[in-house]
C-alpha atoms as a PDB file:
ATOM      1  CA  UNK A   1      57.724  61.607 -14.148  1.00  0.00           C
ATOM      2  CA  UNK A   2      56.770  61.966 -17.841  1.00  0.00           C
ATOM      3  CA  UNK A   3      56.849  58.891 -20.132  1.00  0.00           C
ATOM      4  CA  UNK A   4      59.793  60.760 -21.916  1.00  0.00           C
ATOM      5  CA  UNK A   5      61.810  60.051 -18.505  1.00  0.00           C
ATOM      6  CA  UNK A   6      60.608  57.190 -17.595  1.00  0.00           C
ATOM      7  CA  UNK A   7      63.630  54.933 -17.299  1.00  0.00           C
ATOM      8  CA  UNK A   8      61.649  51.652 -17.287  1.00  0.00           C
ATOM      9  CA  UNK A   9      59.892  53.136 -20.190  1.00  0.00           C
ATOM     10  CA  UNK A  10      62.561  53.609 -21.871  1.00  0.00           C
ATOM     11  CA  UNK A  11      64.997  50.784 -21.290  1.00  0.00           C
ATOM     12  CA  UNK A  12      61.237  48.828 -22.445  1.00  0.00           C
ATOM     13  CA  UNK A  13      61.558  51.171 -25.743  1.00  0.00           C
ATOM     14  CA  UNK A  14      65.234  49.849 -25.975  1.00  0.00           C
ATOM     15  CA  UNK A  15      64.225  46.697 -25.725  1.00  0.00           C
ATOM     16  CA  UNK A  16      61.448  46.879 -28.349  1.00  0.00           C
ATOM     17  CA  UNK A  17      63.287  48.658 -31.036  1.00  0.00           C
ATOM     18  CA  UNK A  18      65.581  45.667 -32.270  1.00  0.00           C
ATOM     19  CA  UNK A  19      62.240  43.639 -32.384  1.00  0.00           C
ATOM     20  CA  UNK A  20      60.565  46.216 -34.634  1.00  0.00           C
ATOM     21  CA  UNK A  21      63.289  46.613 -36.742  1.00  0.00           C
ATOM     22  CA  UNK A  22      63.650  43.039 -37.476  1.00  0.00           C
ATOM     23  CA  UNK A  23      60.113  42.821 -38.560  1.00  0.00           C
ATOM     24  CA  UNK A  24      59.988  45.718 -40.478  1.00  0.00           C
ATOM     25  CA  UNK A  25      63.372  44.574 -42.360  1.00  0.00           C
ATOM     26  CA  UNK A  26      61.686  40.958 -42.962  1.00  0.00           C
ATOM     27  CA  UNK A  27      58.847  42.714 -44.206  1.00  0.00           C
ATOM     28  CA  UNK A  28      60.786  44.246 -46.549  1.00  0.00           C
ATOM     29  CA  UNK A  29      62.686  41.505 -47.479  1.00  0.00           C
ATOM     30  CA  UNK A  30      59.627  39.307 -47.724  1.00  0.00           C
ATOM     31  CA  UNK A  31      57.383  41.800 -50.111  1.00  0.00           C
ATOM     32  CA  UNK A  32      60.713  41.929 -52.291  1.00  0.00           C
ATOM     33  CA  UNK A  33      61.964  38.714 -52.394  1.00  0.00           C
ATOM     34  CA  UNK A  34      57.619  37.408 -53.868  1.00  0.00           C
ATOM     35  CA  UNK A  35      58.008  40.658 -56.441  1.00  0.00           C
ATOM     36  CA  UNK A  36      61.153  39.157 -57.471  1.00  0.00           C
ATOM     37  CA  UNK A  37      59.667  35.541 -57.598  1.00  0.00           C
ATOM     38  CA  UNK A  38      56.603  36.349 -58.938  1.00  0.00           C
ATOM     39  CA  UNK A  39      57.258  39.038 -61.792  1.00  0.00           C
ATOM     40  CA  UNK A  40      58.324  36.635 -64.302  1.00  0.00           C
ATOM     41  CA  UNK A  41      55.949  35.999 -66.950  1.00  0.00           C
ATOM     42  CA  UNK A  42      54.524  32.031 -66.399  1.00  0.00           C
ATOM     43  CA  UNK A  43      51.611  30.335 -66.944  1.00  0.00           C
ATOM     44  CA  UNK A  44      49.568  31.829 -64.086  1.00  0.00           C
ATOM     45  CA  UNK A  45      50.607  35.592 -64.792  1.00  0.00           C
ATOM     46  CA  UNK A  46      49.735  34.880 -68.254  1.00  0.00           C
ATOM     47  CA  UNK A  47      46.575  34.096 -67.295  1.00  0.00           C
ATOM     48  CA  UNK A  48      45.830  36.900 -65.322  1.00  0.00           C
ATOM     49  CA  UNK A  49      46.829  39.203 -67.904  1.00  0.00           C
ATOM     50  CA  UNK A  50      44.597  37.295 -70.167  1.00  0.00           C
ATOM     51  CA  UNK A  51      41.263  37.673 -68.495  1.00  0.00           C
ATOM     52  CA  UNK A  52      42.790  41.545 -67.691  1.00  0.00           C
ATOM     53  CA  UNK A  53      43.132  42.093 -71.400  1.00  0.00           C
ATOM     54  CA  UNK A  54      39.981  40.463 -71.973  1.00  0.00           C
ATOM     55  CA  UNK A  55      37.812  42.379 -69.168  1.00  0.00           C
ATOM     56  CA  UNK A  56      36.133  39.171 -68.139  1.00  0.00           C
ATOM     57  CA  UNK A  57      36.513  37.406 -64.787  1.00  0.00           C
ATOM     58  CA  UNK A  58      39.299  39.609 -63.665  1.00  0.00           C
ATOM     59  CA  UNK A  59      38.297  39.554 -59.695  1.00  0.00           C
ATOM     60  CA  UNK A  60      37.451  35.505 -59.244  1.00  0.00           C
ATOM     61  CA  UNK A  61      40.738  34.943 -61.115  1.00  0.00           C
ATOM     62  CA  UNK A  62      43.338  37.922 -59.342  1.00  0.00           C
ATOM     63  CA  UNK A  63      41.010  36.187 -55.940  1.00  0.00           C
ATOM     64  CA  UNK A  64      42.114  32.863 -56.719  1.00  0.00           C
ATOM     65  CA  UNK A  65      45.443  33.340 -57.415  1.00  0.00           C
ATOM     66  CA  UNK A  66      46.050  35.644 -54.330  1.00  0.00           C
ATOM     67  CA  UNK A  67      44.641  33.355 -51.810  1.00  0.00           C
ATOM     68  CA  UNK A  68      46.033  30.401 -53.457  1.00  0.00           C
ATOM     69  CA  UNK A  69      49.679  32.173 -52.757  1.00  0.00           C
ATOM     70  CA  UNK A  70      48.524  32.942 -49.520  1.00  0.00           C
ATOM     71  CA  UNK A  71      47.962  29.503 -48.528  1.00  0.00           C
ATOM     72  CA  UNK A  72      50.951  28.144 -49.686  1.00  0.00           C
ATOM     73  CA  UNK A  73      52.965  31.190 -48.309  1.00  0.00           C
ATOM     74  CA  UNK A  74      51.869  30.791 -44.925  1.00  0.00           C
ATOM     75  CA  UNK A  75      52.128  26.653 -45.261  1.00  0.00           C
ATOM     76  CA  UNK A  76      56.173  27.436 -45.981  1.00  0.00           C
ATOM     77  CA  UNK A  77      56.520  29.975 -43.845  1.00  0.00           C
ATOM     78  CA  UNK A  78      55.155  28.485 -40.505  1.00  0.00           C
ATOM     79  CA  UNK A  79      55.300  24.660 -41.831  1.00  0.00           C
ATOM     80  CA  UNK A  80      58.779  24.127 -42.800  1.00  0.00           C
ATOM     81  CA  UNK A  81      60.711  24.980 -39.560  1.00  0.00           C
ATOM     82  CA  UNK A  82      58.766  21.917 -37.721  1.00  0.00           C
ATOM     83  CA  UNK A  83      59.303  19.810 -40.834  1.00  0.00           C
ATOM     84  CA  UNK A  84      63.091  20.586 -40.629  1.00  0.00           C
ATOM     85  CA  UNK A  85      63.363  19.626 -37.199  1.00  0.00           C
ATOM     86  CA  UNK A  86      62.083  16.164 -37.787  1.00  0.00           C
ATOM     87  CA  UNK A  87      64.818  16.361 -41.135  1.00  0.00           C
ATOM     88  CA  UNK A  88      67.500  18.552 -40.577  1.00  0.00           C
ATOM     89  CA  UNK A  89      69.251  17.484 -43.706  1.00  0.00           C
ATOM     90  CA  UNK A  90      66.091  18.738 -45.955  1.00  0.00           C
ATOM     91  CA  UNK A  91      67.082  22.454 -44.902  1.00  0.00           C
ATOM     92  CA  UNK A  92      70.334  21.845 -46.644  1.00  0.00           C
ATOM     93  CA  UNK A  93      68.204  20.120 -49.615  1.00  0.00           C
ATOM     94  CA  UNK A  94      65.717  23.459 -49.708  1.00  0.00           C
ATOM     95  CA  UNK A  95      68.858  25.736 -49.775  1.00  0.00           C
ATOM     96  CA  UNK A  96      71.311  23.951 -52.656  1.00  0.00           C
ATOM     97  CA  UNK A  97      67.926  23.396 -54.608  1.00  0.00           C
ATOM     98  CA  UNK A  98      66.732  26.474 -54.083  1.00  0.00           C
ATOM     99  CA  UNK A  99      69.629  28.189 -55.208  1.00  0.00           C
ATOM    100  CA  UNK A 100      70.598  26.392 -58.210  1.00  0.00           C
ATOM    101  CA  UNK A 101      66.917  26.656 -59.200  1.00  0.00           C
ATOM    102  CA  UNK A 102      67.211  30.553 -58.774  1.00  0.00           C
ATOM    103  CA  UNK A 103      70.580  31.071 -60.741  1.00  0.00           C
ATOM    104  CA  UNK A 104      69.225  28.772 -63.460  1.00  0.00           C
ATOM    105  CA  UNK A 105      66.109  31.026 -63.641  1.00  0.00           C
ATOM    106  CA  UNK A 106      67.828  34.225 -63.219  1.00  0.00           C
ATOM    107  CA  UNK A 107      70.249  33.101 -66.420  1.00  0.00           C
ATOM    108  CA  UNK A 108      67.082  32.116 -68.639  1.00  0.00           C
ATOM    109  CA  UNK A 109      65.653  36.019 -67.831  1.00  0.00           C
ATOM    110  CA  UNK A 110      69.009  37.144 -68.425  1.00  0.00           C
ATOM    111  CA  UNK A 111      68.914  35.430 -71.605  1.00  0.00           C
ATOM    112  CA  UNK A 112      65.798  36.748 -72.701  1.00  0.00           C
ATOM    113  CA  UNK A 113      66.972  40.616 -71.232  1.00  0.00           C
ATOM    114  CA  UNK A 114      69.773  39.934 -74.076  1.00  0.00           C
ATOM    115  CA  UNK A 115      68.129  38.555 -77.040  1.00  0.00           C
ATOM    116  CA  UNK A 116      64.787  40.409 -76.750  1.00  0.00           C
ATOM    117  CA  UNK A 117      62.919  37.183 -76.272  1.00  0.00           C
ATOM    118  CA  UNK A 118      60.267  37.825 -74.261  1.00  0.00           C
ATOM    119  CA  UNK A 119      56.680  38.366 -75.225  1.00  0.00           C
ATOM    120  CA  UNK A 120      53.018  37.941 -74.165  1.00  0.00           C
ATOM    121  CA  UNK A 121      51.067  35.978 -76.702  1.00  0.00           C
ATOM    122  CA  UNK A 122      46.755  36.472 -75.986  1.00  0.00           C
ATOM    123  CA  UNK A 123      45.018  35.165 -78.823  1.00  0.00           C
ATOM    124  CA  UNK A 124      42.002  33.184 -78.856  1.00  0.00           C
ATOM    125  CA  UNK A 125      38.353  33.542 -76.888  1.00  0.00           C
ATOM    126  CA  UNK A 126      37.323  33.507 -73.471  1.00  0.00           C
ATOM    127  CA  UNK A 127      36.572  30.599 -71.605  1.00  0.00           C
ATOM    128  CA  UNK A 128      33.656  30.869 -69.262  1.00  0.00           C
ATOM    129  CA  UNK A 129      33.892  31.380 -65.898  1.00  0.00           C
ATOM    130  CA  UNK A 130      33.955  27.543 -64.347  1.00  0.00           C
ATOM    131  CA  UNK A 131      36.124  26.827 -67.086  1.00  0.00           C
ATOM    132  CA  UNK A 132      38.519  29.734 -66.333  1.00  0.00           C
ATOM    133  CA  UNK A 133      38.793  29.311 -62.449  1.00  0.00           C
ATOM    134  CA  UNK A 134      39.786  25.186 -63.576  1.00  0.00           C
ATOM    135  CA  UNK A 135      42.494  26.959 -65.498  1.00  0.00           C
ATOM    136  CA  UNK A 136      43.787  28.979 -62.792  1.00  0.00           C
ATOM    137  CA  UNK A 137      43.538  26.327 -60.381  1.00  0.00           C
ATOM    138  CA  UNK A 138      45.430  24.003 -62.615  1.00  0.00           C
ATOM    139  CA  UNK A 139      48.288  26.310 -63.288  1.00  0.00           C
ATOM    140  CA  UNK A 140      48.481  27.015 -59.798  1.00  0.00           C
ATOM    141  CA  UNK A 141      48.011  23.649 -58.109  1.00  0.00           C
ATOM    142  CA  UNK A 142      49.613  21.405 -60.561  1.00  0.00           C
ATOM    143  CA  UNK A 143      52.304  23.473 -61.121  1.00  0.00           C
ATOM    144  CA  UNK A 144      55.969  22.491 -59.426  1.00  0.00           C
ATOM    145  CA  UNK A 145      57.256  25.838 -59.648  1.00  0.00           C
ATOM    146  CA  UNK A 146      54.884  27.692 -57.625  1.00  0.00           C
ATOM    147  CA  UNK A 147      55.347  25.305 -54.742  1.00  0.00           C
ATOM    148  CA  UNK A 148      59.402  25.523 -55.064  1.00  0.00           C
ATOM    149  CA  UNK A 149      58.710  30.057 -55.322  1.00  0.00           C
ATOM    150  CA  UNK A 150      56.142  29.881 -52.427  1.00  0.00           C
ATOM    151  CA  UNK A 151      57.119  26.800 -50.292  1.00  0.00           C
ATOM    152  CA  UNK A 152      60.560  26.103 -50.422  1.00  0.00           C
ATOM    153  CA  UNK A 153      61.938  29.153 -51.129  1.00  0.00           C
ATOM    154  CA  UNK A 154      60.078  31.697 -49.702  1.00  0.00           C
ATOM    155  CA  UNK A 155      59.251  29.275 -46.604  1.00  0.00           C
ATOM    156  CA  UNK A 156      63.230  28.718 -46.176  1.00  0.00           C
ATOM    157  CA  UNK A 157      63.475  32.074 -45.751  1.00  0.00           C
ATOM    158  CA  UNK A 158      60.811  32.827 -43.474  1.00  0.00           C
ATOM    159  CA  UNK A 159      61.009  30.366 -41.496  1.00  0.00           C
ATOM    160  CA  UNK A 160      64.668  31.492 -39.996  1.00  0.00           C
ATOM    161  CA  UNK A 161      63.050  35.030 -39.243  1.00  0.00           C
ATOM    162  CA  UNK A 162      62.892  35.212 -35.047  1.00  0.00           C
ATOM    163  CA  UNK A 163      59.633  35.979 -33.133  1.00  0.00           C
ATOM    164  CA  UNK A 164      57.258  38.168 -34.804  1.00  0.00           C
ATOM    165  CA  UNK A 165      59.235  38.521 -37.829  1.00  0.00           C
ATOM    166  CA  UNK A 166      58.187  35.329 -38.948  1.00  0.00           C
ATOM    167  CA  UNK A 167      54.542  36.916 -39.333  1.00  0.00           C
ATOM    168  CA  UNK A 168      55.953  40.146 -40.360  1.00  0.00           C
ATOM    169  CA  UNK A 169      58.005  38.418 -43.572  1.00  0.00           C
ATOM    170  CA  UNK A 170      54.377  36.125 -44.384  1.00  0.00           C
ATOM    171  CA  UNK A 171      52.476  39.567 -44.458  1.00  0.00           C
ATOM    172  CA  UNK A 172      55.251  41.484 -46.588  1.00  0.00           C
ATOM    173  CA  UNK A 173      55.428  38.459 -49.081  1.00  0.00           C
ATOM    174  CA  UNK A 174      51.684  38.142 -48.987  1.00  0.00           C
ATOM    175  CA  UNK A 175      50.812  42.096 -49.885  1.00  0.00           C
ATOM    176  CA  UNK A 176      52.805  41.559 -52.256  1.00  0.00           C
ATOM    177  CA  UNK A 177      51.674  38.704 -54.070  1.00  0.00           C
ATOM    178  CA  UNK A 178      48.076  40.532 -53.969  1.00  0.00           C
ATOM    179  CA  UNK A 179      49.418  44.101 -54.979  1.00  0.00           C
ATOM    180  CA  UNK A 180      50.968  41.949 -58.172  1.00  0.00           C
ATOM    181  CA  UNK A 181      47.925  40.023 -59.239  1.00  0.00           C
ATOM    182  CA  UNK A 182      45.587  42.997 -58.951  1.00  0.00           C
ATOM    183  CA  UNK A 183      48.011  45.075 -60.733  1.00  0.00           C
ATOM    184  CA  UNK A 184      48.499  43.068 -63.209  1.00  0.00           C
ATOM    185  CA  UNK A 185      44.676  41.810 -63.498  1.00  0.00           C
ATOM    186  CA  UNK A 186      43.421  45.354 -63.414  1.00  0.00           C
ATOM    187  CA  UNK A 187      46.048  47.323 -65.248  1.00  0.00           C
ATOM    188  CA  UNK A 188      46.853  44.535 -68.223  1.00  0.00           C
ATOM    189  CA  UNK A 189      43.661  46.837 -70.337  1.00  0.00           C
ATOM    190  CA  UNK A 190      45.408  49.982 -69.525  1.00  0.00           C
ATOM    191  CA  UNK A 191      48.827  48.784 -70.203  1.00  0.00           C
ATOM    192  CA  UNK A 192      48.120  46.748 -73.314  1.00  0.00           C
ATOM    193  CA  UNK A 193      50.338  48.856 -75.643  1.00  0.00           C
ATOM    194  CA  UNK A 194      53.370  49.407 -73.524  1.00  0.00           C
ATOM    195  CA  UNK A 195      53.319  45.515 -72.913  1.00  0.00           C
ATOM    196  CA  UNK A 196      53.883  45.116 -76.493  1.00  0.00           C
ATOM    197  CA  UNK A 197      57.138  47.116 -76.376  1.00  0.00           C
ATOM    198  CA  UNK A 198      60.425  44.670 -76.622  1.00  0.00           C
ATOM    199  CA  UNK A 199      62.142  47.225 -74.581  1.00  0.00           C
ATOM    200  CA  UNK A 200      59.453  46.314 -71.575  1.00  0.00           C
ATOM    201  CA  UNK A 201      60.621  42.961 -71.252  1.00  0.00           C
ATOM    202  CA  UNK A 202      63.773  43.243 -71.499  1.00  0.00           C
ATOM    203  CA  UNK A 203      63.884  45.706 -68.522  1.00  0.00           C
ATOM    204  CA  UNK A 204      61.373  43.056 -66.758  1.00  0.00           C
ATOM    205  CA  UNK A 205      63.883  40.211 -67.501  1.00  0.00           C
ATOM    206  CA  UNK A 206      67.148  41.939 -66.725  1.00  0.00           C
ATOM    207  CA  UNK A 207      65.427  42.786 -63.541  1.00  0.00           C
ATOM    208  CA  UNK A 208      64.166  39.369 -62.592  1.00  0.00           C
ATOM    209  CA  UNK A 209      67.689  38.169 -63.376  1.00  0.00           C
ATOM    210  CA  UNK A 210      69.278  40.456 -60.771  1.00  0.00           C
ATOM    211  CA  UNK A 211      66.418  39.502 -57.967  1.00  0.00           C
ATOM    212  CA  UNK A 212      67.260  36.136 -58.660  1.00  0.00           C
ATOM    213  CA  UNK A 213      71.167  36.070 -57.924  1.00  0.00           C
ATOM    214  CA  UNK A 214      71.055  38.094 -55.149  1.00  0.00           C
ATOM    215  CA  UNK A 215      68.508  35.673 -53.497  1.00  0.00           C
ATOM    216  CA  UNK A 216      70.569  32.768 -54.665  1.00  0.00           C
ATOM    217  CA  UNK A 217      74.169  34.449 -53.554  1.00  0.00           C
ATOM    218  CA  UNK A 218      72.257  34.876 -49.897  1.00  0.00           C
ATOM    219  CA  UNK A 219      71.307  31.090 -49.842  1.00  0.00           C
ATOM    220  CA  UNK A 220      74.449  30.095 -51.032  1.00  0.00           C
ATOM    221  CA  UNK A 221      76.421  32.270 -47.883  1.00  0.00           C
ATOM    222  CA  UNK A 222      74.003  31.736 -45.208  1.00  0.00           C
ATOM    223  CA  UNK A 223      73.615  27.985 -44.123  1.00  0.00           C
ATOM    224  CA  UNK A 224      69.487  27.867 -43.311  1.00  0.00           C
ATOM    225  CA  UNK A 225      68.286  27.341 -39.662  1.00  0.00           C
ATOM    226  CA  UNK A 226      64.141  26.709 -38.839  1.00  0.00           C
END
């Protein structure tokens, strides 16, 4: 009997398909839901497109920063659900936070979609290379926002995939974070003039804005479970 008639085969291939579609959807939604997070222009992007602009110390820094979101990605992702169990009322803390955190962001990027306020400011001369990593570390490390992006939020919503999607939504959000920083590292020389357009960030912002609510509307209408 060929595999194509197999019934154990295929009840097996049955079986497996729900599985693989769940991870590849919270692969998906992982990789989107970090590009959403992690397109607005901080103090660590700034950084990075910096050193990009600058040409010097481009890979330590895009290194750093990916592996630094790496770290904390996979500490929310595959920390939080045991940490919920011991607290079940800090889910509900993660998700109102969360939430009001992302429509409060998403309204200051639709603000500056409106008004044209967004910019990239790179004056000044480069720091050596020590001195640089300190900088990246600092922004990262001592920086509350990255640990509510990476932690909280991204870990509240990994952390209710099932089975292998839990993995699947770490590696989407992870690629992600590393496709981002390299990008932006390694493309800020290139794309030095159409940076400078107004009409760039506003498109950037409007678009952060609407990544933002629809995260926030799904935290809002889904109660959060480890």
């Amino acid at each position: 009997m060929s595999p194509a008639t197999d019934p154990s085969l295929a009840a097996a291939a049955a079986a497996a398909a729900p599985a693989t579609a769940t991870a590849a959807g919270a692969f998906v939604q992982g990789g989107l839901m970090t590009a959403g997070l992690i397109v607005a222009i901080g103090a660590q992007n700034a950084l990075v497109l910096q050193q990009g602009l600058r040409r010097t110390h481009v890979g330590p820094v895009v290194a750093l920063c990916t592996a630094s979101d790496w770290l904390l990605i996979a500490a929310g992702v595959f920390g939080l659900g045991s940490l919920v169990r011991s607290a079940p009322g800090l889910l509900e803390v993660f998700r109102w936070g969360g939430a009001a955190f992302l429509l409060a962001y998403g309204a200051l990027a639709l603000r500056r979609a409106w008004t044209g306020g967004g910019r990239l400011a790179v004056a000044g001369r480069g720091a050596g290379l020590r001195a640089t990593l300190g900088t990246a570390l600092a922004l990262t490390y001592l920086n509350p926002h990255v640990y509510l992006d990476t932690v909280v939020l991204l870990g509240s919503v990994g952390a209710q995939q099932p089975g292998d999607a839990r993995a699947a939504f770490a590696v989407g959000a992870g690629l992600a974070s590393a496709t981002w920083f390299t990008a932006l590292g390694y493309g800020a020389a290139a794309a030095s003039r159409w940076l400078q357009r107004p009409g760039v960030w506003r498109a950037i912002d409007a678009t952060v804005a609407l990544v933002m609510f629809i995260v926030a509307a799904q935290l809002i209408a889904r109660p959060l479970a480890a």
